[in-house]
PDB file of N, CA and C in Angstrom:
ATOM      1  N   UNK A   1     -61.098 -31.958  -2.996  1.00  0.00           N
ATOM      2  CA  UNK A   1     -60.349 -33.047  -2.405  1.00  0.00           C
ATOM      3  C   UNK A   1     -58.857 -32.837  -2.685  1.00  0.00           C
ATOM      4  N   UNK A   2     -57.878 -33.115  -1.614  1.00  0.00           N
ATOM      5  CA  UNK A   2     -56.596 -32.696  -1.787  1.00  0.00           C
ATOM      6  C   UNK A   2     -55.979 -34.006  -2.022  1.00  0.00           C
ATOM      7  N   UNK A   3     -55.353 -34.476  -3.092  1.00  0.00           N
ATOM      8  CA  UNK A   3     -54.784 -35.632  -3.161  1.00  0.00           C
ATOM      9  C   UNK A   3     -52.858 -35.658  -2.729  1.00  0.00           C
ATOM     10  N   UNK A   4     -53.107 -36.725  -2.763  1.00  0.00           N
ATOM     11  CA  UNK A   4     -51.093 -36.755  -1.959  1.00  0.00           C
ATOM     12  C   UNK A   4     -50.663 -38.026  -2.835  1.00  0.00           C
ATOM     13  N   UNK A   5     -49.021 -37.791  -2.488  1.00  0.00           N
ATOM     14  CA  UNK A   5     -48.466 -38.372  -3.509  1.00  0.00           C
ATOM     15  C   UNK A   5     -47.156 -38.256  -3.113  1.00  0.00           C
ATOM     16  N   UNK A   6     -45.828 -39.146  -2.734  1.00  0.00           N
ATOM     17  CA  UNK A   6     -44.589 -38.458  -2.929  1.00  0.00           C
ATOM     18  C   UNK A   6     -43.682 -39.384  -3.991  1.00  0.00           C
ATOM     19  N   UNK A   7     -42.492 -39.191  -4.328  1.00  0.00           N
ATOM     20  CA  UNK A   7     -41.913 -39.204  -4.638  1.00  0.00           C
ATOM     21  C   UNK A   7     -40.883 -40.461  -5.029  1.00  0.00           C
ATOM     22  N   UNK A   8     -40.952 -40.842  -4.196  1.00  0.00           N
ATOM     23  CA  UNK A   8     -40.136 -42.255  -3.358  1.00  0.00           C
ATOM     24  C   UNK A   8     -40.660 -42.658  -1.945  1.00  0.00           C
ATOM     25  N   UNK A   9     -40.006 -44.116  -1.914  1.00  0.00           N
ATOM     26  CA  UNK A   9     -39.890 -44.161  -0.929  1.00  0.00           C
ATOM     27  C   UNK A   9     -39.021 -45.549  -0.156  1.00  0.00           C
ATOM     28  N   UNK A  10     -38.509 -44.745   0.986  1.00  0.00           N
ATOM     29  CA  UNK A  10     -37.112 -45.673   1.338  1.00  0.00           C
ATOM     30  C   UNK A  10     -37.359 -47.374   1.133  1.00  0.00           C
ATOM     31  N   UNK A  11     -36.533 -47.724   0.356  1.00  0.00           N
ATOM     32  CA  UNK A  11     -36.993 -49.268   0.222  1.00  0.00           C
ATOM     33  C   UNK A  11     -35.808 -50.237   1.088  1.00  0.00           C
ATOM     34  N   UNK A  12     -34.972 -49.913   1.982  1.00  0.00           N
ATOM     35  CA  UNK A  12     -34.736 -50.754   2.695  1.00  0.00           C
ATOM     36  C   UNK A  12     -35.704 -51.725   3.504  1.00  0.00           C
ATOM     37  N   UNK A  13     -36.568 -51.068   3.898  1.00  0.00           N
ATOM     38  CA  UNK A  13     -37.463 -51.794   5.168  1.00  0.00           C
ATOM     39  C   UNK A  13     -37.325 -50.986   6.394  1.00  0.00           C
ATOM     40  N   UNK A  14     -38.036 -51.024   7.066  1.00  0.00           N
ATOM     41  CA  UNK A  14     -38.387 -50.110   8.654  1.00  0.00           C
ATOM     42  C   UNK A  14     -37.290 -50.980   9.700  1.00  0.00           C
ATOM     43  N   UNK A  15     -37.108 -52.802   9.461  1.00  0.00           N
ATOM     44  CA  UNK A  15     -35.572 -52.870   9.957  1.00  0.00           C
ATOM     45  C   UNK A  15     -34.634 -53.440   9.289  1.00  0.00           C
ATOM     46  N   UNK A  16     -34.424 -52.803   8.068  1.00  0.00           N
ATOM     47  CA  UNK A  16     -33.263 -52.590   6.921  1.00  0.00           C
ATOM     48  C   UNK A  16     -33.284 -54.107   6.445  1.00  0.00           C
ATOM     49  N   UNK A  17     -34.424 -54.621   6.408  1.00  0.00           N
ATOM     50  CA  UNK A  17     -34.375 -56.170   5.127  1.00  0.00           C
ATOM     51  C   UNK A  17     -33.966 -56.202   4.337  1.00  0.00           C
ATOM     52  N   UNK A  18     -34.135 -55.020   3.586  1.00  0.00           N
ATOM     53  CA  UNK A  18     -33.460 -55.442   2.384  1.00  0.00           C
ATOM     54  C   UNK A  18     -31.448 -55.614   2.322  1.00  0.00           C
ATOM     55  N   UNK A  19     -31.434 -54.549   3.289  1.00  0.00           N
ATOM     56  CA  UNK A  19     -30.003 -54.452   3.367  1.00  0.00           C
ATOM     57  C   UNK A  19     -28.878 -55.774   3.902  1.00  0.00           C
ATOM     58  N   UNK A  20     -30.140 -56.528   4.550  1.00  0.00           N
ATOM     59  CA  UNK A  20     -29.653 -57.805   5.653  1.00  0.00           C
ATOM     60  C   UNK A  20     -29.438 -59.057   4.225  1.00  0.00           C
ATOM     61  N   UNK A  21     -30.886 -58.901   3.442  1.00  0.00           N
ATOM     62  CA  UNK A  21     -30.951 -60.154   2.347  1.00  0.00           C
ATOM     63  C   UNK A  21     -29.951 -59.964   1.077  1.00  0.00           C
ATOM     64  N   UNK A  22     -29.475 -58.529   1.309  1.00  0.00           N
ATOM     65  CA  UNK A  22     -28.751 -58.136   0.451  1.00  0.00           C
ATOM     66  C   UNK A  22     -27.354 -59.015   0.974  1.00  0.00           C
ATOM     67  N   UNK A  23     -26.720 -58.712   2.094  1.00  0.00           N
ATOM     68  CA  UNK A  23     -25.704 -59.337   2.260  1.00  0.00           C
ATOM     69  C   UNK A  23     -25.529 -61.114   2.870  1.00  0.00           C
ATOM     70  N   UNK A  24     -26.605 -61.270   3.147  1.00  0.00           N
ATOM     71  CA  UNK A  24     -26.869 -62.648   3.423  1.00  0.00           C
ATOM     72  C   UNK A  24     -26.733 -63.056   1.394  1.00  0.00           C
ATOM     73  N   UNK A  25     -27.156 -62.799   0.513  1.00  0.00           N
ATOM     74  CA  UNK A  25     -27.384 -63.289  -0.786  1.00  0.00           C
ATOM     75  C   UNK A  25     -26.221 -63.084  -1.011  1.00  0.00           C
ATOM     76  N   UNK A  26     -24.875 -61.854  -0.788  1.00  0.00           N
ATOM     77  CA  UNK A  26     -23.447 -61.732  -1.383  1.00  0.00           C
ATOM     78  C   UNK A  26     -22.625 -62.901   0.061  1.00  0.00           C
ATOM     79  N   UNK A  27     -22.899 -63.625   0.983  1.00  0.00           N
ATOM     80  CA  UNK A  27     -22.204 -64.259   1.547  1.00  0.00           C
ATOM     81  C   UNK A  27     -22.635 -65.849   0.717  1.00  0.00           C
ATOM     82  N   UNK A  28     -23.680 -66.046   0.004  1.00  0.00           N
ATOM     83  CA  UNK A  28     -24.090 -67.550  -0.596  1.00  0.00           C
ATOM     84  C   UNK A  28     -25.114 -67.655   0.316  1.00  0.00           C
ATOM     85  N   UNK A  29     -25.601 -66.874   0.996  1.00  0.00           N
ATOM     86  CA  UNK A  29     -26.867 -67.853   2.291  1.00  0.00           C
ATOM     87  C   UNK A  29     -28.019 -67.460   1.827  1.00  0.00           C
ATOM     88  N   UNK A  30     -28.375 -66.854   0.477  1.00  0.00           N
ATOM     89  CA  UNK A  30     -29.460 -66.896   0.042  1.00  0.00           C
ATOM     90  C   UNK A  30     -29.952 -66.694  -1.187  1.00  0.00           C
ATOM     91  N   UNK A  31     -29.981 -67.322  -1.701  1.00  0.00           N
ATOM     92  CA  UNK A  31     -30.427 -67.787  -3.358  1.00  0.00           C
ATOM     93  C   UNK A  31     -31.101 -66.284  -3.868  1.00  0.00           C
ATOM     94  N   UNK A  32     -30.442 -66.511  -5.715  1.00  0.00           N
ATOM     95  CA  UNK A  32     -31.312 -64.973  -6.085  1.00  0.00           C
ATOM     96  C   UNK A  32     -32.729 -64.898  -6.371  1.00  0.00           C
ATOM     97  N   UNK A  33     -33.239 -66.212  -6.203  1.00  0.00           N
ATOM     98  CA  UNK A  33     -35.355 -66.478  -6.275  1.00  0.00           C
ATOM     99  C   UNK A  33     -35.503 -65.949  -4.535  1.00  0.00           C
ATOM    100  N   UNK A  34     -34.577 -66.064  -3.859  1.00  0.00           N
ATOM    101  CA  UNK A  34     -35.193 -65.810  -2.632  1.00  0.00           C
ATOM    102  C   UNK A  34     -34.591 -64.482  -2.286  1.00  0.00           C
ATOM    103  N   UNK A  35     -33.838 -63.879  -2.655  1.00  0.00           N
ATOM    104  CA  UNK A  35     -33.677 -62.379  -2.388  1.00  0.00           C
ATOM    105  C   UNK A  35     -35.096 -61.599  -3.463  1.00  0.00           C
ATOM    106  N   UNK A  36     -35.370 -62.495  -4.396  1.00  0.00           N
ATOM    107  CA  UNK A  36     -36.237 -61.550  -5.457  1.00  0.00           C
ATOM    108  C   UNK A  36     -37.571 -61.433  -4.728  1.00  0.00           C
ATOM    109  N   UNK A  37     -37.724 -62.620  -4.214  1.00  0.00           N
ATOM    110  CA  UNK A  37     -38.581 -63.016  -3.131  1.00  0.00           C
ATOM    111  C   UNK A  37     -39.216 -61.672  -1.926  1.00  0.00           C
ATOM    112  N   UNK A  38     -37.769 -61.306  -1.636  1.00  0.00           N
ATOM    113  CA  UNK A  38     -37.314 -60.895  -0.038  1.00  0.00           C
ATOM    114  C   UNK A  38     -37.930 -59.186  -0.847  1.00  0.00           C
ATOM    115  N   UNK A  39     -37.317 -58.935  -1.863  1.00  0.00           N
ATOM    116  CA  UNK A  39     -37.806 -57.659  -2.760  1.00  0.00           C
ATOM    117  C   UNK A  39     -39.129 -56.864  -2.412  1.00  0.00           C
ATOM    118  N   UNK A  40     -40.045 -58.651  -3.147  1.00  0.00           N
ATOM    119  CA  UNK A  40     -41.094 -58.222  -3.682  1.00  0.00           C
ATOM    120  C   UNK A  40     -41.746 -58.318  -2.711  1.00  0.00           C
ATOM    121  N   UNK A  41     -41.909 -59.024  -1.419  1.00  0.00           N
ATOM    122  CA  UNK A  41     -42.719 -58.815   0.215  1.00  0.00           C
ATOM    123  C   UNK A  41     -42.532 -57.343   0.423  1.00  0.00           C
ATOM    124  N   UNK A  42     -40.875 -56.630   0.623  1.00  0.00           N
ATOM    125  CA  UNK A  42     -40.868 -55.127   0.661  1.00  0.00           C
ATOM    126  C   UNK A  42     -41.782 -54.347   0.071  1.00  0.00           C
ATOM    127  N   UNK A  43     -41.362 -54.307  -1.828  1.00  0.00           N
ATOM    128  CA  UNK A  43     -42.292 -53.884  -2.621  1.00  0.00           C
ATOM    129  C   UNK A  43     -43.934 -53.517  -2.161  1.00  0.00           C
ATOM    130  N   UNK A  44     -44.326 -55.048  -2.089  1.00  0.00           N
ATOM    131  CA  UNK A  44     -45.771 -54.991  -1.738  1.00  0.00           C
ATOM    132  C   UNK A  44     -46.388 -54.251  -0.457  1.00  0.00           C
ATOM    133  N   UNK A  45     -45.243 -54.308   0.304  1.00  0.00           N
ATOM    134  CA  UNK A  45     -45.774 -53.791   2.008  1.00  0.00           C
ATOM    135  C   UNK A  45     -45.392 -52.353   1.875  1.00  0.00           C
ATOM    136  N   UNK A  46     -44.819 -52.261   1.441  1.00  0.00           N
ATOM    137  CA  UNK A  46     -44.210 -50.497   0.853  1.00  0.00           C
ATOM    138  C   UNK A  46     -45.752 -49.975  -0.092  1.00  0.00           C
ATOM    139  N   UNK A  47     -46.042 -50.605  -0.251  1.00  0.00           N
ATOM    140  CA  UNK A  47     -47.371 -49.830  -1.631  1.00  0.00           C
ATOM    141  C   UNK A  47     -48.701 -49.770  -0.678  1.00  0.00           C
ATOM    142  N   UNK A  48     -48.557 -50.951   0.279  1.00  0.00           N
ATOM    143  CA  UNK A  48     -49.899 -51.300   1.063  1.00  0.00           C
ATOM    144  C   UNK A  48     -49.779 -50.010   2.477  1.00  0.00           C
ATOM    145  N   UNK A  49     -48.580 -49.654   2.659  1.00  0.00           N
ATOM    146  CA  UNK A  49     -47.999 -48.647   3.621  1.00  0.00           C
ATOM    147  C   UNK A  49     -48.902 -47.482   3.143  1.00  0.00           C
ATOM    148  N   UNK A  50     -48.294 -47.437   2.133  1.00  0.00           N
ATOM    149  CA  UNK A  50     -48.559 -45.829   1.507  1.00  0.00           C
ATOM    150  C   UNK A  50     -49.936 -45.656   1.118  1.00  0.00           C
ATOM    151  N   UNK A  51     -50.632 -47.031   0.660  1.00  0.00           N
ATOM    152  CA  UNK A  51     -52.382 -46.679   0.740  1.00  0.00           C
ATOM    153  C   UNK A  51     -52.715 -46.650   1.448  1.00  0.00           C
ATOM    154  N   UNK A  52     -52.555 -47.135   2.734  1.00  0.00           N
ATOM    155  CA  UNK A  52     -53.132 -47.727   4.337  1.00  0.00           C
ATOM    156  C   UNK A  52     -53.017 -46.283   5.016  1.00  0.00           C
ATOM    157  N   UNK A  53     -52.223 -44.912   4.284  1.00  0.00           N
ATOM    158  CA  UNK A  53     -51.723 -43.793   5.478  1.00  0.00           C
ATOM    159  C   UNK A  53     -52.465 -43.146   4.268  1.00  0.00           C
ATOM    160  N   UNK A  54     -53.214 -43.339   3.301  1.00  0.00           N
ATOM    161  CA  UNK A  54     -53.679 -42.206   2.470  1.00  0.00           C
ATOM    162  C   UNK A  54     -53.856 -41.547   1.154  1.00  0.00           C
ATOM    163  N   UNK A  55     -52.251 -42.094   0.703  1.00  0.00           N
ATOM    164  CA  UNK A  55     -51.750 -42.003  -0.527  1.00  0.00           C
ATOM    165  C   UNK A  55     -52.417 -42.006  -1.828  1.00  0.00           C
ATOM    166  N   UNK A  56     -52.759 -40.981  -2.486  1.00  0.00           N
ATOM    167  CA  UNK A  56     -54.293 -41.270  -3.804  1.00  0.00           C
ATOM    168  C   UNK A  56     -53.188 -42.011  -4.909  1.00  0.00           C
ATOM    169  N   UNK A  57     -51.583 -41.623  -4.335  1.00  0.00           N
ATOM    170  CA  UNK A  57     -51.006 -42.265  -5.664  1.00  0.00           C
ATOM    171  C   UNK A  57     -49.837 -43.121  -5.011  1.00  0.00           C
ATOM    172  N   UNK A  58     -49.281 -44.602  -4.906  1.00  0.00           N
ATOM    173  CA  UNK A  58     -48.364 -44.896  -4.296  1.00  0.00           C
ATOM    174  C   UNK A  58     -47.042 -44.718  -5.597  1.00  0.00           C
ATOM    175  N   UNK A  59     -45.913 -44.532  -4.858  1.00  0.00           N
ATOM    176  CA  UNK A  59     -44.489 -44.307  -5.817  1.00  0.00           C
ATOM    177  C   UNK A  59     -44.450 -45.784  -5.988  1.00  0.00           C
ATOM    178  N   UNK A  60     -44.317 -46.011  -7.515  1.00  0.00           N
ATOM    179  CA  UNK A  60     -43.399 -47.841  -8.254  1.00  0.00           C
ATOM    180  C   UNK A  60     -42.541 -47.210  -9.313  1.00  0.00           C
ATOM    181  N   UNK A  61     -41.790 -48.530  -9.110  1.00  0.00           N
ATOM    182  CA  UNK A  61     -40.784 -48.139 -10.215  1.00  0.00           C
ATOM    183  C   UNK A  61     -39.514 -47.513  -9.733  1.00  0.00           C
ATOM    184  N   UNK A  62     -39.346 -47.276  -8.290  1.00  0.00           N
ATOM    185  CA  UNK A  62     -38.185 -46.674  -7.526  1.00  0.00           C
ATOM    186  C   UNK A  62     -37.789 -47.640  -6.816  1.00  0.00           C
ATOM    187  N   UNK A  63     -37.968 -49.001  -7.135  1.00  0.00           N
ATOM    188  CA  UNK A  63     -37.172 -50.124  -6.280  1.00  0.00           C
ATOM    189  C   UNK A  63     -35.881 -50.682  -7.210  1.00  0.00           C
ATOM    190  N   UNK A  64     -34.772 -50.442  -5.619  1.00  0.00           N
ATOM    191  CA  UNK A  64     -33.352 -51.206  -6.646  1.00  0.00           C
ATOM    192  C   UNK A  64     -32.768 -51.760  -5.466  1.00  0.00           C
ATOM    193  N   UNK A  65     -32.598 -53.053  -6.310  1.00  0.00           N
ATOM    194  CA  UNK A  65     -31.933 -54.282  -5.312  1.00  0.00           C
ATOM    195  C   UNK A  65     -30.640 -52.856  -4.540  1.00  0.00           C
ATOM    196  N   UNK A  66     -29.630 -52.593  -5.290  1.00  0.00           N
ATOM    197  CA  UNK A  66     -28.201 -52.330  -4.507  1.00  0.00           C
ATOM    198  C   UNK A  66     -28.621 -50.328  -5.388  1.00  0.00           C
ATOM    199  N   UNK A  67     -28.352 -50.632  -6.381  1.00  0.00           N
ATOM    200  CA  UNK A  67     -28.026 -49.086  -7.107  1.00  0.00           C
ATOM    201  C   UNK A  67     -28.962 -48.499  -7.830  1.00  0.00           C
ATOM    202  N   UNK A  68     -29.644 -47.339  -7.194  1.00  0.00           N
ATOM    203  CA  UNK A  68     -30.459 -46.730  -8.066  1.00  0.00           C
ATOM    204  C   UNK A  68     -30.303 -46.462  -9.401  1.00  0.00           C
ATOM    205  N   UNK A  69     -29.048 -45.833  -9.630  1.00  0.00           N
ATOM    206  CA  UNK A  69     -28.203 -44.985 -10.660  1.00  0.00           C
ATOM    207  C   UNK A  69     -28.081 -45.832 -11.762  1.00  0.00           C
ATOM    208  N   UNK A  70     -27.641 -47.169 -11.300  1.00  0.00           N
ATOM    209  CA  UNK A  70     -26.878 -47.829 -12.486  1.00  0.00           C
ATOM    210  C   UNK A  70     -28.680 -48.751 -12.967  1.00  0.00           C
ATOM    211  N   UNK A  71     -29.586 -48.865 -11.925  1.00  0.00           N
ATOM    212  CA  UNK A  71     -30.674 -49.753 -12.831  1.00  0.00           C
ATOM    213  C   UNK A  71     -31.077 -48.553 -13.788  1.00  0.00           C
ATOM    214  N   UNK A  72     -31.315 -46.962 -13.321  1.00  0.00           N
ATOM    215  CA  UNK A  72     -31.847 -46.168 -14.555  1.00  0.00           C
ATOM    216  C   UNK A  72     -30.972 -46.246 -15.536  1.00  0.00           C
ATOM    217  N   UNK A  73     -29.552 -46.455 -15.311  1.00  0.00           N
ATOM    218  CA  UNK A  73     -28.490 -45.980 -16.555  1.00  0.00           C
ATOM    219  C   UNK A  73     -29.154 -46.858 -17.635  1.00  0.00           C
ATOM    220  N   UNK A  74     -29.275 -48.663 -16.859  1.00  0.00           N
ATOM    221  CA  UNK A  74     -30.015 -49.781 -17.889  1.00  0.00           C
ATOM    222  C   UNK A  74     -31.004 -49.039 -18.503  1.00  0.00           C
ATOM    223  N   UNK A  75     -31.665 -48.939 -17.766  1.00  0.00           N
ATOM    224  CA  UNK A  75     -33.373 -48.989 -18.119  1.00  0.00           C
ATOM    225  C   UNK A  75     -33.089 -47.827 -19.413  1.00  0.00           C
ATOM    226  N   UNK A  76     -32.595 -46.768 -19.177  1.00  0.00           N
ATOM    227  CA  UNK A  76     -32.706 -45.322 -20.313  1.00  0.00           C
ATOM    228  C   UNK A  76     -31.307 -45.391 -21.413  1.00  0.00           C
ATOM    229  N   UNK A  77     -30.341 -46.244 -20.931  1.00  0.00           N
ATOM    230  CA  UNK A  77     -29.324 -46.182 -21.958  1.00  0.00           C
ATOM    231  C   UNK A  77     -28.040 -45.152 -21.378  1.00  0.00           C
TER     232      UNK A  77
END
C-alpha cells in the first residue's frame, strides 16, 4: 500500500477567506472569537479536503492567522 502525505497546505481558502476575515477583523468588522471562528471552519475543511482526496496523513500545525515565520519564532524561541 502506497501511503501519501504532503507537507502543507495553502490555508487561505479556495476563495481566499481567510485573507478577506483577515482584513475585515484589521478594519473592526469582525471580532477576534469570530476570525478564530473563520480559522477553525478553514482548518477543519482543509483536513476533511485532504482525507476526502486520500491523504493516509493530513498536514496540522501549519496554520497561521497572518505569519508563518513569526508564529514558529513563538512557538521554538
Amino acid at each position: 500500500m502506497i501511503r501519501t502525505h504532503t507537507l502543507g497546505f495553502p490555508r487561505m481558502g479556495a476563495q481566499r477567506e481567510l485573507k478577506q476575515a483577515l482584513e475585515r477583523h484589521w478594519r473592526g468588522e469582525l471580532s477576534p472569537a469570530e476570525l478564530e471562528t473563520q480559522g477553525q471552519r478553514l482548518r477543519v475543511r482543509h483536513w476533511e479536503l485532504q482525507r476526502d482526496h486520500g491523504l493516509a496523513s493530513v498536514a496540522v500545525g501549519d496554520f497561521a492567522f497572518y505569519d508563518q515565520v513569526a508564529n514558529h519564532i513563538q512557538l521554538l524561541g
